[in-house]
Protein backbone atom coordinates (compact mmCIF):
# COMPACT_ATOMS: atom_id res chain seq x y z
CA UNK A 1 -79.64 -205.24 199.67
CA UNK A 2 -82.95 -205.76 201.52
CA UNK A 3 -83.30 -209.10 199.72
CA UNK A 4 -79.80 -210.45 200.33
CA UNK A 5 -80.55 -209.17 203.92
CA UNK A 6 -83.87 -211.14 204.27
CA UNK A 7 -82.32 -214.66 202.67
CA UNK A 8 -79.09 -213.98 204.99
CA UNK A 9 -81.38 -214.31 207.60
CA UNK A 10 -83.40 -217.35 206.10
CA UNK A 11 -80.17 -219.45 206.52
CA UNK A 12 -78.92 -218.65 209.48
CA UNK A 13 -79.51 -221.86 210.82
CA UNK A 14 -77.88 -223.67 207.41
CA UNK A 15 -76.24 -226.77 209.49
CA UNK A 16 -72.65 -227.69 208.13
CA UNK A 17 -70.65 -230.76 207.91
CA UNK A 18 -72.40 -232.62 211.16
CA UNK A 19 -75.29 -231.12 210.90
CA UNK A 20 -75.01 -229.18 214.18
CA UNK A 21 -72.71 -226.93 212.78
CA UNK A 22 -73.95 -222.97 211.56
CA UNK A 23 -71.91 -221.36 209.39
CA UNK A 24 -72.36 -218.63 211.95
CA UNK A 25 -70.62 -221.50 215.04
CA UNK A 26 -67.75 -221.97 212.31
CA UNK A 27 -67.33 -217.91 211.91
CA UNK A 28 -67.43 -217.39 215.47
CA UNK A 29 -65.27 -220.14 216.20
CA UNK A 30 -62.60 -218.43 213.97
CA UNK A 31 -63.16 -215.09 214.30
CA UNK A 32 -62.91 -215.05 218.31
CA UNK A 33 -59.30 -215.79 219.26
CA UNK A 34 -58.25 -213.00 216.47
CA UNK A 35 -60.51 -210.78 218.05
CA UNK A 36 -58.82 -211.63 221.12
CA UNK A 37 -55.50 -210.92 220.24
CA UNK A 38 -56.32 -207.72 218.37
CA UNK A 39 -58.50 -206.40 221.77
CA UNK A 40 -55.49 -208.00 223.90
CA UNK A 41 -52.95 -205.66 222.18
CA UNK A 42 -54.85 -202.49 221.03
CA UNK A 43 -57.52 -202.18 223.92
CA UNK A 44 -55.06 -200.96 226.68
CA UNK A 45 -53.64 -198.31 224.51
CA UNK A 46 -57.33 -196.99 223.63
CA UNK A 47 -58.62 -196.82 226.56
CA UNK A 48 -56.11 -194.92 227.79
CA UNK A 49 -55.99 -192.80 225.17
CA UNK A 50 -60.05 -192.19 225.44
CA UNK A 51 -59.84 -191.56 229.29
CA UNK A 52 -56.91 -189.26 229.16
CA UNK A 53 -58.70 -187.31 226.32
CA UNK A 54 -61.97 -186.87 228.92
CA UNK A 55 -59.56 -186.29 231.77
CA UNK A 56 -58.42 -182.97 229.72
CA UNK A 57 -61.71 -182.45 228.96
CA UNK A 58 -62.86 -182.32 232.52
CA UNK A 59 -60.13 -180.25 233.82
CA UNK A 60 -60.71 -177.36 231.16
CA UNK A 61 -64.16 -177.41 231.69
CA UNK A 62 -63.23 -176.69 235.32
CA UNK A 63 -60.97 -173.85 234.04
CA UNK A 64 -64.39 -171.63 232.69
């Protein structure tokens, strides 16, 4: 794992198609407006979720 690791990191900078084009640009490219939409629809409900579970937290720590 260490090895793929190291040569993963070697060619990083591999240039694609134009030559100023990283497999990492054309992954991040791709990956960001589903990462949007998934954040967009699922981050409202978790954070509301997370901060209602402290909320209950706080109050029955009050309660000792």
């Amino acid at each position: 794992i260490d090895s793929l690791r190291r040569t993963v990191s070697a060619d990083r900078g591999l240039s694609l198609g134009r030559g100023d084009l990283t497999i990492e640009d054309v992954v991040r490219s791709e990956v960001r407006p589903l990462l949007k939409a998934w954040l967009d629809a699922h981050l409202p409900n978790l954070v509301e979720r997370i901060v209602r579970a402290e909320i209950e937290r706080l109050i029955g720590e009050e309660g000792r």
